[in-house]
C-alpha atoms as a PDB file:
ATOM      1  CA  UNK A   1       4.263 -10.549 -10.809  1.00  0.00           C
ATOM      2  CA  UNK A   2       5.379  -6.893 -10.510  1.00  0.00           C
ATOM      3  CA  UNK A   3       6.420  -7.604  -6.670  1.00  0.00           C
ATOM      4  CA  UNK A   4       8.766 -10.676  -8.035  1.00  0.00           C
ATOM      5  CA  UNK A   5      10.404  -8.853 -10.826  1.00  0.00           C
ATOM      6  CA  UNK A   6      11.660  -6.455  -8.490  1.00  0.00           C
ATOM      7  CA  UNK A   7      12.170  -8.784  -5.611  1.00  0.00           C
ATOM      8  CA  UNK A   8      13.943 -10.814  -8.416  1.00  0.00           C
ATOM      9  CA  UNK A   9      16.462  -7.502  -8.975  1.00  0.00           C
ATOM     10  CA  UNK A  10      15.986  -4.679  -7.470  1.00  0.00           C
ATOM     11  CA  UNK A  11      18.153  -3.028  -9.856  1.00  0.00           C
ATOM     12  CA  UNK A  12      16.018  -3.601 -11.996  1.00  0.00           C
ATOM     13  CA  UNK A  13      14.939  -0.671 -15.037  1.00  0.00           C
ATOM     14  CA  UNK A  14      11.854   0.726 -16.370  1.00  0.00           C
ATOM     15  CA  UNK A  15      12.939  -0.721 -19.965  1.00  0.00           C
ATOM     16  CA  UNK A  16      12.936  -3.974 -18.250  1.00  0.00           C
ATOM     17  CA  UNK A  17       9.872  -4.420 -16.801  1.00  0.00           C
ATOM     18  CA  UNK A  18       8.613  -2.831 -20.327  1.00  0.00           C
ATOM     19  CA  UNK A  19       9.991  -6.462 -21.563  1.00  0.00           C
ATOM     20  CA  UNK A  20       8.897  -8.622 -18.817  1.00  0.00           C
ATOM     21  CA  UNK A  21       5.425  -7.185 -18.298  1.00  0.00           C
ATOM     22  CA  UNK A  22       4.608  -6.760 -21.879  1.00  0.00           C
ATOM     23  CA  UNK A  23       3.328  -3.192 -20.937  1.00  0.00           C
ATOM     24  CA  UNK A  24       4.274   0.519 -21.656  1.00  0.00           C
ATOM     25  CA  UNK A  25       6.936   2.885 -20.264  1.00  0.00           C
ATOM     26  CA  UNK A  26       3.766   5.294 -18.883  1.00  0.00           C
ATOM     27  CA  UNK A  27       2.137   2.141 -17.762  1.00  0.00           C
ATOM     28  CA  UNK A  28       5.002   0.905 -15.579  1.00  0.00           C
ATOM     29  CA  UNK A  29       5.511   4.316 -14.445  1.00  0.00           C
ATOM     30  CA  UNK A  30       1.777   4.677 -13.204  1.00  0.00           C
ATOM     31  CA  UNK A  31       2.372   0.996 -11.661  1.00  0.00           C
ATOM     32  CA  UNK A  32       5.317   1.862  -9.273  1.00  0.00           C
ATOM     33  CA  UNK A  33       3.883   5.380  -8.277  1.00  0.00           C
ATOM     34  CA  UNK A  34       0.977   3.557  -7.371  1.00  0.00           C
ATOM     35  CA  UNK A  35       3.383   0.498  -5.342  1.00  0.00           C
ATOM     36  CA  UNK A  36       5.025   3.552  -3.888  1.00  0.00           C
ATOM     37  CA  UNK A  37       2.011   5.523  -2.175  1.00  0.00           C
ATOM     38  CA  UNK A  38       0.232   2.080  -1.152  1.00  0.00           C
ATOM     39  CA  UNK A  39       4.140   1.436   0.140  1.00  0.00           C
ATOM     40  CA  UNK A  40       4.482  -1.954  -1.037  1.00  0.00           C
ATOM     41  CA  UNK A  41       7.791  -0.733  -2.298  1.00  0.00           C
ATOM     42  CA  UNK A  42      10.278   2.483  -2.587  1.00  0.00           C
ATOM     43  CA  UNK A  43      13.039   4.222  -4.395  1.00  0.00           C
ATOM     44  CA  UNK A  44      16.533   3.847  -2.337  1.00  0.00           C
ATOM     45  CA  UNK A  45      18.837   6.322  -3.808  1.00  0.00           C
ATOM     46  CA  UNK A  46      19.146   8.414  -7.092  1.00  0.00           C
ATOM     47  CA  UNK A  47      17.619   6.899 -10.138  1.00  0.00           C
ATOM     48  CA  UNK A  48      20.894   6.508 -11.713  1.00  0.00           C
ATOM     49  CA  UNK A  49      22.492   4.260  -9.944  1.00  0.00           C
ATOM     50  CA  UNK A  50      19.738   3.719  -7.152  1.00  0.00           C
ATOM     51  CA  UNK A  51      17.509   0.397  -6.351  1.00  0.00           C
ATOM     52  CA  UNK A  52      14.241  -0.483  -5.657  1.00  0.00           C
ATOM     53  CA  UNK A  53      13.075  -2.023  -1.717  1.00  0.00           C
ATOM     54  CA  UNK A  54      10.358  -4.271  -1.388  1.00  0.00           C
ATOM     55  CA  UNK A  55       8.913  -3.063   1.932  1.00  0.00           C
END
């Protein structure tokens, strides 16, 4: 589910996935770092205006 919501948009913004996961703003935080150093996905560009790559 977190994979497909960024697959879905890569765009897409904390506050979102707040919505769609039914979960905190420290929770999806915690989520991502932990997507990030198992490298299931990065950060591609600044985090104004950057987007998310599902390796």
């Amino acid at each position: 589910m977190k994979i497909q919501a960024i697959e879905d948009n890569n765009m897409v913004t904390i506050a979102h996935l707040e919505s769609t996961l039914g979960v905190g703003h420290t929770t999806i935080k915690k989520i991502l770092r932990e997507m990030q150093n198992e490298q299931y996905v990065r950060r591609v560009g600044p985090d104004k205006g950057g987007h998310w790559e599902v390796l």
